[in-house]
Protein backbone atom coordinates (compact mmCIF):
# COMPACT_ATOMS: atom_id res chain seq x y z
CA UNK A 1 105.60 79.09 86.01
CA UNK A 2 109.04 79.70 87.63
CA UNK A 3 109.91 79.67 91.71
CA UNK A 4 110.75 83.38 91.20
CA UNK A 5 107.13 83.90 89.57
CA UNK A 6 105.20 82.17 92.11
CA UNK A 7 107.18 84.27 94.60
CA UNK A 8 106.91 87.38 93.02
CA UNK A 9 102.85 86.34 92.40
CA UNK A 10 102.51 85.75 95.99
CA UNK A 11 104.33 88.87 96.98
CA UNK A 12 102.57 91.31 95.12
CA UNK A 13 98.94 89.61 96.53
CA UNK A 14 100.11 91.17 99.54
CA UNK A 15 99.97 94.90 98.67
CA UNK A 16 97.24 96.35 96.91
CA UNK A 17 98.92 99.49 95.16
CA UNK A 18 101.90 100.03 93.22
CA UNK A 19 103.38 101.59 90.09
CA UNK A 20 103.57 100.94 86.31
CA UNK A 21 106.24 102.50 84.48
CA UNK A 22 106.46 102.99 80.54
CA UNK A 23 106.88 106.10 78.52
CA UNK A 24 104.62 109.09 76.92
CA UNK A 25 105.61 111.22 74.04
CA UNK A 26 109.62 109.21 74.62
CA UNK A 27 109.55 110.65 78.07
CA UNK A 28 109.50 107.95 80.77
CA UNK A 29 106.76 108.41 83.56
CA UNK A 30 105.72 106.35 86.38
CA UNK A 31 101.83 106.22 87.67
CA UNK A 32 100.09 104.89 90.87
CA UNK A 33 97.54 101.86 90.08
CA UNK A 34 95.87 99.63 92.44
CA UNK A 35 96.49 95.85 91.07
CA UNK A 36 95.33 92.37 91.87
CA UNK A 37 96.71 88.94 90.57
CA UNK A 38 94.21 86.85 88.34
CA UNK A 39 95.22 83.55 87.16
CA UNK A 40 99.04 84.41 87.14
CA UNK A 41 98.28 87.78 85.33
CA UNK A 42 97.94 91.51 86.97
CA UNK A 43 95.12 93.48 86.13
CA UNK A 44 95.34 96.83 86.93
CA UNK A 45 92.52 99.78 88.05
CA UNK A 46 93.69 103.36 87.16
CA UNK A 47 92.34 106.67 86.66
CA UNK A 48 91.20 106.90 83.03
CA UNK A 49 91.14 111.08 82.75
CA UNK A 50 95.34 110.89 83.58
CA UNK A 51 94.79 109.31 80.05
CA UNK A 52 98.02 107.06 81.25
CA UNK A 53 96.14 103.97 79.85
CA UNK A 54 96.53 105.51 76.39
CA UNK A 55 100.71 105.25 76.67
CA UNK A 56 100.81 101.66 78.35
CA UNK A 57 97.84 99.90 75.82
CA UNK A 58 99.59 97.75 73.83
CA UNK A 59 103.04 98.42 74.64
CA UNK A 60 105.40 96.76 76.84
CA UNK A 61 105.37 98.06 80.42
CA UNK A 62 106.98 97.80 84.06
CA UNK A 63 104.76 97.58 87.19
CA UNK A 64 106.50 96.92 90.61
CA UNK A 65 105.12 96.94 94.28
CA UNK A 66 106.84 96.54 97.40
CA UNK A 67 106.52 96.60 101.29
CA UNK A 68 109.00 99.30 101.91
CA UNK A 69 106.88 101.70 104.20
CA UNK A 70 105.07 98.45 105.91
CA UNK A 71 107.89 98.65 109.33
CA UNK A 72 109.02 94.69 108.40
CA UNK A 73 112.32 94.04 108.78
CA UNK A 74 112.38 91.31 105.84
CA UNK A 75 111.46 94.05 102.60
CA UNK A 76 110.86 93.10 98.84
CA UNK A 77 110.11 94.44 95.87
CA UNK A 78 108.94 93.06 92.79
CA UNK A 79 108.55 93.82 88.99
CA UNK A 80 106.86 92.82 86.32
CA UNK A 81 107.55 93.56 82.86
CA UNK A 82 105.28 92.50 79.64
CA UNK A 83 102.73 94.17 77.15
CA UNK A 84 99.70 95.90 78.51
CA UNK A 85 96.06 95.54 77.26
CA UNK A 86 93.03 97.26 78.29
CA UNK A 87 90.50 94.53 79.59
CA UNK A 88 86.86 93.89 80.49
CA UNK A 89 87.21 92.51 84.21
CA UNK A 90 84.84 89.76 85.79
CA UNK A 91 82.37 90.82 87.87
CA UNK A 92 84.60 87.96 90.34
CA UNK A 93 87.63 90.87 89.51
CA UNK A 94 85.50 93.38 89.83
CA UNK A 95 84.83 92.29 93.40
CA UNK A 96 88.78 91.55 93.70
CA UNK A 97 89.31 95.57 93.26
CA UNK A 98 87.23 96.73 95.90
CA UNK A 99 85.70 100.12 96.22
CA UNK A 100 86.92 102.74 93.86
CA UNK A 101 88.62 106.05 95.45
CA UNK A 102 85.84 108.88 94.72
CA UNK A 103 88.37 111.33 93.13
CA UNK A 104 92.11 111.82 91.40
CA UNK A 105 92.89 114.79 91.51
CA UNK A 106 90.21 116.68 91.93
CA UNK A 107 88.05 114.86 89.26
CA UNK A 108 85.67 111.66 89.90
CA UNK A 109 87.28 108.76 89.20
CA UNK A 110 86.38 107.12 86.38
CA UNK A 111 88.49 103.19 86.27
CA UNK A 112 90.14 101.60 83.27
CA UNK A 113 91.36 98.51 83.59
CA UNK A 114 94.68 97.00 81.77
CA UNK A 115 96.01 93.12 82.40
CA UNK A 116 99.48 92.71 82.14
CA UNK A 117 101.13 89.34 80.62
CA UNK A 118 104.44 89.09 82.16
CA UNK A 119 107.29 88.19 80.58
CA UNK A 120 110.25 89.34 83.11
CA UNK A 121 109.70 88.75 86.66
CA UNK A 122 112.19 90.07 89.21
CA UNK A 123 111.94 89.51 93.01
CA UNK A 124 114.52 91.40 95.08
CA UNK A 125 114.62 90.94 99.02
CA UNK A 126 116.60 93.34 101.80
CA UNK A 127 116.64 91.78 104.79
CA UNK A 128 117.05 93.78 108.13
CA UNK A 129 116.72 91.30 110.94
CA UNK A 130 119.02 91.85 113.66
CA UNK A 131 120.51 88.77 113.52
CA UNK A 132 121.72 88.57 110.09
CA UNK A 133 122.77 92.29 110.66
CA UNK A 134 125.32 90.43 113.13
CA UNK A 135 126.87 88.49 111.22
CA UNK A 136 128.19 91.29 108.73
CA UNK A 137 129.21 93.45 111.13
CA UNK A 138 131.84 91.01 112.63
């Protein structure tokens, strides 16, 4: 595993949500999912009556998190790109996921899960701190 993977690995084990991206009837759409990191693989927990699982199974998808609303000064975003497969989790991942939201959208939630074997990994980092802010303004 790469510097950037481990990076991007430990990263994303700091949020819990973020968004995987891949396309439905050749239109591209973008869905909420919580996520956690299992052995150098995300697993993902989404709604299965959005029927979004259906488009990413088996076909090659993004899913990115960041810390952009989180206030820090030092922000990141990562994104990970590789074919999608719906899974069986561990009762160790179940645990990993946490409670379940009650409803989406007005319906019970009802989880399916997906791991994702990345192939791409991309880390990119803004950094905001005053002092580095400085230094470009001279």
């Amino acid at each position: 595993m790469s510097t950037e993977e481990i990076r991007a690995i430990e990263l994303l084990s700091r949020v819990s949500y973020g968004r995987v991206a891949t396309s439905m009837s050749a239109m591209p759409f973008v869905a909420p999912a919580r996520h956690i990191v299992d052995d150098g693989r995300v697993l993902l927990r989404m709604h299965r009556g959005l029927g979004y699982h259906r488009a990413c199974a088996g076909s090659v998808v993004a899913y990115g998190a960041d810390n952009f609303n989180s206030g820090a000064e030092n922000l990141w975003s990562v994104q990970f790109t590789g074919t999608a497969e719906v899974v069986r989790p561990t009762e160790e991942q179940l645990a990993a996921f946490g409670p379940t939201p009650q409803v989406v959208d007005g319906e019970p939630f009802d989880p399916i899960y997906m791991r994702i074997e990345p192939q791409f990994v991309t880390v990119h980092q803004l950094d905001y701190t005053t002092e580095r802010h400085l230094q470009h303004v001279a």
